[in-house]
Protein backbone atom coordinates (compact mmCIF):
# COMPACT_ATOMS: atom_id res chain seq x y z
CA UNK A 1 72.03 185.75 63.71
CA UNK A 2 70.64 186.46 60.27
CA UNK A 3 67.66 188.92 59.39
CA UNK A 4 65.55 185.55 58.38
CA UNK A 5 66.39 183.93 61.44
CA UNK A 6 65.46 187.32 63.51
CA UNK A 7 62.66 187.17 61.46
CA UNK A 8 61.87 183.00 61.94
CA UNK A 9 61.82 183.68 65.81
CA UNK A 10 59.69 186.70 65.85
CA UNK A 11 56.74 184.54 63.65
CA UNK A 12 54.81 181.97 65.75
CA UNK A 13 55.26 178.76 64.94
CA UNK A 14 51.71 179.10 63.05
CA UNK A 15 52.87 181.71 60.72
CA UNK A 16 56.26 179.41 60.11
CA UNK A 17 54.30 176.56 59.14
CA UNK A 18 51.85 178.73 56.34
CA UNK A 19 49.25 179.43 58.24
CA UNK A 20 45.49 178.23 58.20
CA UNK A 21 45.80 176.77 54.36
CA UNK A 22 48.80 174.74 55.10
CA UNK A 23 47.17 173.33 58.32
CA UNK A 24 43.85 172.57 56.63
CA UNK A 25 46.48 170.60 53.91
CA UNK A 26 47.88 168.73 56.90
CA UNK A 27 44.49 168.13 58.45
CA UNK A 28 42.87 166.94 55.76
CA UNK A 29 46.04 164.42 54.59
CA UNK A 30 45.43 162.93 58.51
CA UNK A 31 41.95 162.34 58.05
CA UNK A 32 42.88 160.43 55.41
CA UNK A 33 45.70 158.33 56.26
CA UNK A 34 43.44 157.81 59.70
CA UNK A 35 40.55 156.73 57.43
CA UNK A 36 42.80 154.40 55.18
CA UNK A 37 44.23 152.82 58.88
CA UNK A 38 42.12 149.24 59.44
CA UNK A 39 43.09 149.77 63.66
CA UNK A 40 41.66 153.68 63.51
CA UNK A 41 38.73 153.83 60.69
CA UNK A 42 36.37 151.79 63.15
CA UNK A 43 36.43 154.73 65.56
CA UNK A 44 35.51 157.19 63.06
CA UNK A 45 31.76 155.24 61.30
CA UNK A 46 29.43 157.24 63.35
CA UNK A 47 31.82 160.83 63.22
CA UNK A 48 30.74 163.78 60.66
CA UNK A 49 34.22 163.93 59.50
CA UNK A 50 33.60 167.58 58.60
CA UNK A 51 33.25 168.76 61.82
CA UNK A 52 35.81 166.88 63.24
CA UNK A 53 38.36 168.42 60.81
CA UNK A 54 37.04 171.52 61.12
CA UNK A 55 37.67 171.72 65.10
CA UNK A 56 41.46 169.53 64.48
CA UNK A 57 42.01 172.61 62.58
CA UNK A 58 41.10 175.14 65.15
CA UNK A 59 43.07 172.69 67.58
CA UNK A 60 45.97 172.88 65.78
CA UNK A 61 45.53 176.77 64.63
CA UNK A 62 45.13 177.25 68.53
CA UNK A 63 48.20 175.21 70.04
CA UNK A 64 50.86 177.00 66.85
CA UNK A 65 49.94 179.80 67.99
CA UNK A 66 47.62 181.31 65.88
CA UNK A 67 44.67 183.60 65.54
CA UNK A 68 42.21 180.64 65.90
CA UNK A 69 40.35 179.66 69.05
CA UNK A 70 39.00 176.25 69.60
CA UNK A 71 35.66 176.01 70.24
CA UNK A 72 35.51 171.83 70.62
CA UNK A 73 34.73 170.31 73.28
CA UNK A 74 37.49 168.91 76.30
CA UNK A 75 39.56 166.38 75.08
CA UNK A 76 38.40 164.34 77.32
CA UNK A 77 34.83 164.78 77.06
CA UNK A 78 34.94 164.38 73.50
CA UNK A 79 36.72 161.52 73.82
CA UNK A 80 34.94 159.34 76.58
CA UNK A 81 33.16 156.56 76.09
CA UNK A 82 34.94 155.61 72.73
CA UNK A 83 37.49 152.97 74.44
CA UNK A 84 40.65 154.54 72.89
CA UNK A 85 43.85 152.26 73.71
CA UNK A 86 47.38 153.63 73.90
CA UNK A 87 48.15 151.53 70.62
CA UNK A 88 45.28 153.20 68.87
CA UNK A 89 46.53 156.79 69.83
CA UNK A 90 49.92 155.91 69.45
CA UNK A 91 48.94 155.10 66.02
CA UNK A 92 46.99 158.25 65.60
CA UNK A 93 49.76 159.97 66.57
CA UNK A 94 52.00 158.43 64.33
CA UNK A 95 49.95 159.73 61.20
CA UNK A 96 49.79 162.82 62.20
CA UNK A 97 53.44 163.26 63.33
CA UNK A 98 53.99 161.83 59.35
CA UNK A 99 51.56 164.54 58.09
CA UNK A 100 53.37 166.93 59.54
CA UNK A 101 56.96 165.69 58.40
CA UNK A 102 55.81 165.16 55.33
CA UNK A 103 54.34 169.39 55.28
CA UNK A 104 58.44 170.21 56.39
CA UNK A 105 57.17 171.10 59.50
CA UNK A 106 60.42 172.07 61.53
CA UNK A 107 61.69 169.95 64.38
CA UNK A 108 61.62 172.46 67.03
CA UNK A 109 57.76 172.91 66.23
CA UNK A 110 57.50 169.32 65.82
CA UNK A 111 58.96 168.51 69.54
CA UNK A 112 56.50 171.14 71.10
CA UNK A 113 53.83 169.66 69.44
CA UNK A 114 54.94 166.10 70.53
CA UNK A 115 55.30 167.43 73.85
CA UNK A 116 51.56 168.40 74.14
CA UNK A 117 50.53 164.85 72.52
CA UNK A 118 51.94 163.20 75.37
CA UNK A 119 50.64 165.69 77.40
CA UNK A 120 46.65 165.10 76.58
CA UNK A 121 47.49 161.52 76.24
CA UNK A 122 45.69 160.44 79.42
CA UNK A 123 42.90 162.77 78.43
CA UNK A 124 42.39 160.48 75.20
CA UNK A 125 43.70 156.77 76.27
CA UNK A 126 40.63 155.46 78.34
CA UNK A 127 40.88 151.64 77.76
CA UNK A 128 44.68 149.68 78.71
CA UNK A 129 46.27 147.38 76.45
């Protein structure tokens, strides 16, 4: 093994990605794709996009590992009531897995990230095709 890739396993995945200015980059680039999605924009009229990109951003600070706590509410509490369906959050997903490819995330961070989409998935999806 290589000093950088001593070095690459020692940093959390937060510090390999850039840290909070490269996930605010990514966050904001989601928001946007989201908004620009006819399926997705409809769930976002009433939101104050600002605060929800400010608490994705601690969300995503928080599960990379980094010295950000989130301070949003559960994922399903914030979520209830808004009739997500697993097309809509497969969607959402898809942007920001694109974001994030797009960023050169690496795959290994990628997969872990993946795995805790499909993880909070039922936590999200509350309406069936």
């Amino acid at each position: 093994m290589t000093d950088v890739d001593t070095v690459q396993d020692e940093q959390s995945p937060y510090a390999r990605v850039g840290g909070g200015a490269a996930v605010r980059v990514v966050v904001d680039r989601f928001y946007e794709r989201v908004m620009a999605d006819p399926t997705l924009a409809p769930y976002f009229t009433d939101s104050d996009l600002t605060n929800l990109k400010r608490h994705q951003v601690q969300l995503i600070s928080h599960l990379l590992g980094g010295p950000v706590s989130y301070e949003g509410r559960e994922l399903r509490d914030a979520h209830a009531g808004l009739d997500i369906t697993p097309e809509a959050y497969g969607r959402v997903v898809e942007h920001l897995v694109g974001v994030l490819v797009e960023a050169g995330v690496p795959d290994d961070i990628l997969a872990s990230l993946g795995e805790t989409l499909t993880a909070v998935q039922p936590d999200i999806v509350s309406q069936q095709s």
